[in-house]
Protein backbone atom coordinates (compact mmCIF):
# COMPACT_ATOMS: atom_id res chain seq x y z
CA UNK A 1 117.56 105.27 109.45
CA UNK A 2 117.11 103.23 112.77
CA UNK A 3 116.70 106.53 114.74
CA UNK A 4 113.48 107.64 112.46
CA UNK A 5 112.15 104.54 113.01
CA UNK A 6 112.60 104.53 116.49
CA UNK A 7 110.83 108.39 116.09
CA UNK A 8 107.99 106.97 114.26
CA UNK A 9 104.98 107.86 116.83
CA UNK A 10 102.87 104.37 117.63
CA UNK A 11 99.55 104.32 117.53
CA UNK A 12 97.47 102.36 120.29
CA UNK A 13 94.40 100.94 119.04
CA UNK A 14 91.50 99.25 120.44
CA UNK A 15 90.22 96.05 119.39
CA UNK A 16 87.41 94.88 120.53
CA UNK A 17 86.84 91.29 120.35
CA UNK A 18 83.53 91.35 118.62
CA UNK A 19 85.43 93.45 115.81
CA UNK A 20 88.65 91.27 115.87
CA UNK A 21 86.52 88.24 114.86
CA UNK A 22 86.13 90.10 111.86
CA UNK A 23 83.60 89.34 108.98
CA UNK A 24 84.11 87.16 105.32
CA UNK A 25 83.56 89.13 102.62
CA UNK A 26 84.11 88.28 98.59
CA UNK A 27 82.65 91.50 97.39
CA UNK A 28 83.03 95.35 97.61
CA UNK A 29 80.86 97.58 95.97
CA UNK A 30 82.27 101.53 95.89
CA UNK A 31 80.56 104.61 95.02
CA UNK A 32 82.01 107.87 95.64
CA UNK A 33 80.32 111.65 95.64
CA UNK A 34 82.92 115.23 95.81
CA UNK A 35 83.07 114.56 99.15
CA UNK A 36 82.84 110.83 100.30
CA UNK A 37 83.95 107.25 98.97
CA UNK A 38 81.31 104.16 100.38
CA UNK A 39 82.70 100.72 100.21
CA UNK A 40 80.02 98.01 101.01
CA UNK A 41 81.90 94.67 101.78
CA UNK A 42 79.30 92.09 100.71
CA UNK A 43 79.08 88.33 101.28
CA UNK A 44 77.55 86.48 97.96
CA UNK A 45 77.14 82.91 98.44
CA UNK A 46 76.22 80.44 95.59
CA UNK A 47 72.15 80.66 95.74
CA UNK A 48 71.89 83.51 97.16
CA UNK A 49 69.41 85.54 95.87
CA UNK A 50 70.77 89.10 97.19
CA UNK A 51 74.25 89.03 98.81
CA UNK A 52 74.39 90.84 102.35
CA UNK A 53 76.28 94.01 103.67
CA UNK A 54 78.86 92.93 106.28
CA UNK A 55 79.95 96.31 106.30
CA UNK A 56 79.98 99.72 105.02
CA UNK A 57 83.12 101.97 105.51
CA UNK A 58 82.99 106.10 104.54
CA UNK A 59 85.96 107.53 103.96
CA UNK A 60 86.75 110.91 102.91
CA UNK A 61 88.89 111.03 99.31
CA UNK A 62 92.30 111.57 100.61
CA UNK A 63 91.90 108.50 103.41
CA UNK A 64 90.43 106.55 100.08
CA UNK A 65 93.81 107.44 98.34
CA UNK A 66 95.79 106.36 101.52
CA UNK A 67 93.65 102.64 101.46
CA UNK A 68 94.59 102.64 97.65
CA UNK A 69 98.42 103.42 98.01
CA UNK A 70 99.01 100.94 101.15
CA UNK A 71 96.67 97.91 98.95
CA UNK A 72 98.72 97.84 96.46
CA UNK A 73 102.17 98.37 98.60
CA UNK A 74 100.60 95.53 100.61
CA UNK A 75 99.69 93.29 97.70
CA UNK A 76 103.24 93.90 95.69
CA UNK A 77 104.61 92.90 99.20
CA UNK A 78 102.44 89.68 99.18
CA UNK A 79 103.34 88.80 95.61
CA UNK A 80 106.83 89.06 96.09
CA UNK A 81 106.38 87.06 98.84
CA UNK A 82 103.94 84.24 97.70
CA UNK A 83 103.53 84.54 93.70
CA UNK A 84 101.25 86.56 91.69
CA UNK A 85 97.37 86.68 92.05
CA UNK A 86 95.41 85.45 89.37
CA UNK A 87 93.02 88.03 88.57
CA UNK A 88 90.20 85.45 87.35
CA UNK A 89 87.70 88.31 87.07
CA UNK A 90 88.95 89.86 83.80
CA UNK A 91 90.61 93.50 83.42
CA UNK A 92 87.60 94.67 84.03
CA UNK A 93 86.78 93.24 87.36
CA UNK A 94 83.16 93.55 87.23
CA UNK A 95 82.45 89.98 86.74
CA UNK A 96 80.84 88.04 89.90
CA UNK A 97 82.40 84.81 90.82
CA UNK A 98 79.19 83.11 90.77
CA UNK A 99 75.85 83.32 89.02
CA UNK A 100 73.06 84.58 91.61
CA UNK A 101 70.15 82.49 91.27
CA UNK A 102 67.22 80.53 93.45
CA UNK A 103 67.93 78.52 95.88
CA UNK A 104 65.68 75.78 94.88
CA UNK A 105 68.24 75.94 91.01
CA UNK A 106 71.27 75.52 93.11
């Protein structure tokens, strides 16, 4: 087992630091077509009244089924680890964490 890891080819990324500062997001809004999933990352801020695209990530559907499979490996990993998230959306998920609104009603 220690010899296939040690076969295991690395991969050498770049990281540039504008990237690695990365960007908060508390939203993702998917849409998919036969040959393409989109996932806008969005921030939504109390008062807001549209939330912004931070980013927007294409992925063809068998990367979108990789992202899937290592989310929840990762998040079964982090619950183990740290307890279980509280899904306070519902079952659903659709439900936004906050009411969008006017400013000035804030």
């Amino acid at each position: 087992m220690a010899e296939e890891l040690n076969n295991t080819p690395q991969l050498n990324i770049d990281l540039p630091e504008e990237v690695a500062d990365g960007n908060y997001v508390n939203l993702a809004m998917l849409t998919h077509s036969s040959s393409e999933f989109v996932i806008d990352f969005l921030k939504l801020m109390p008062g807001m009244r549209r939330p912004s695209v931070k980013s927007r990530v294409i992925l063809a559907p068998e990367h979108a089924k990789r992202l899937l499979l290592a989310l929840q490996d990762n998040v079964a990993k982090y619950e183990q680890r740290f307890g279980r998230i509280k899904n306070t959306d519902g079952a659903g998920g659709n439900t936004m964490p906050f009411s969008f609104g006017n400013a000035a009603d804030a």
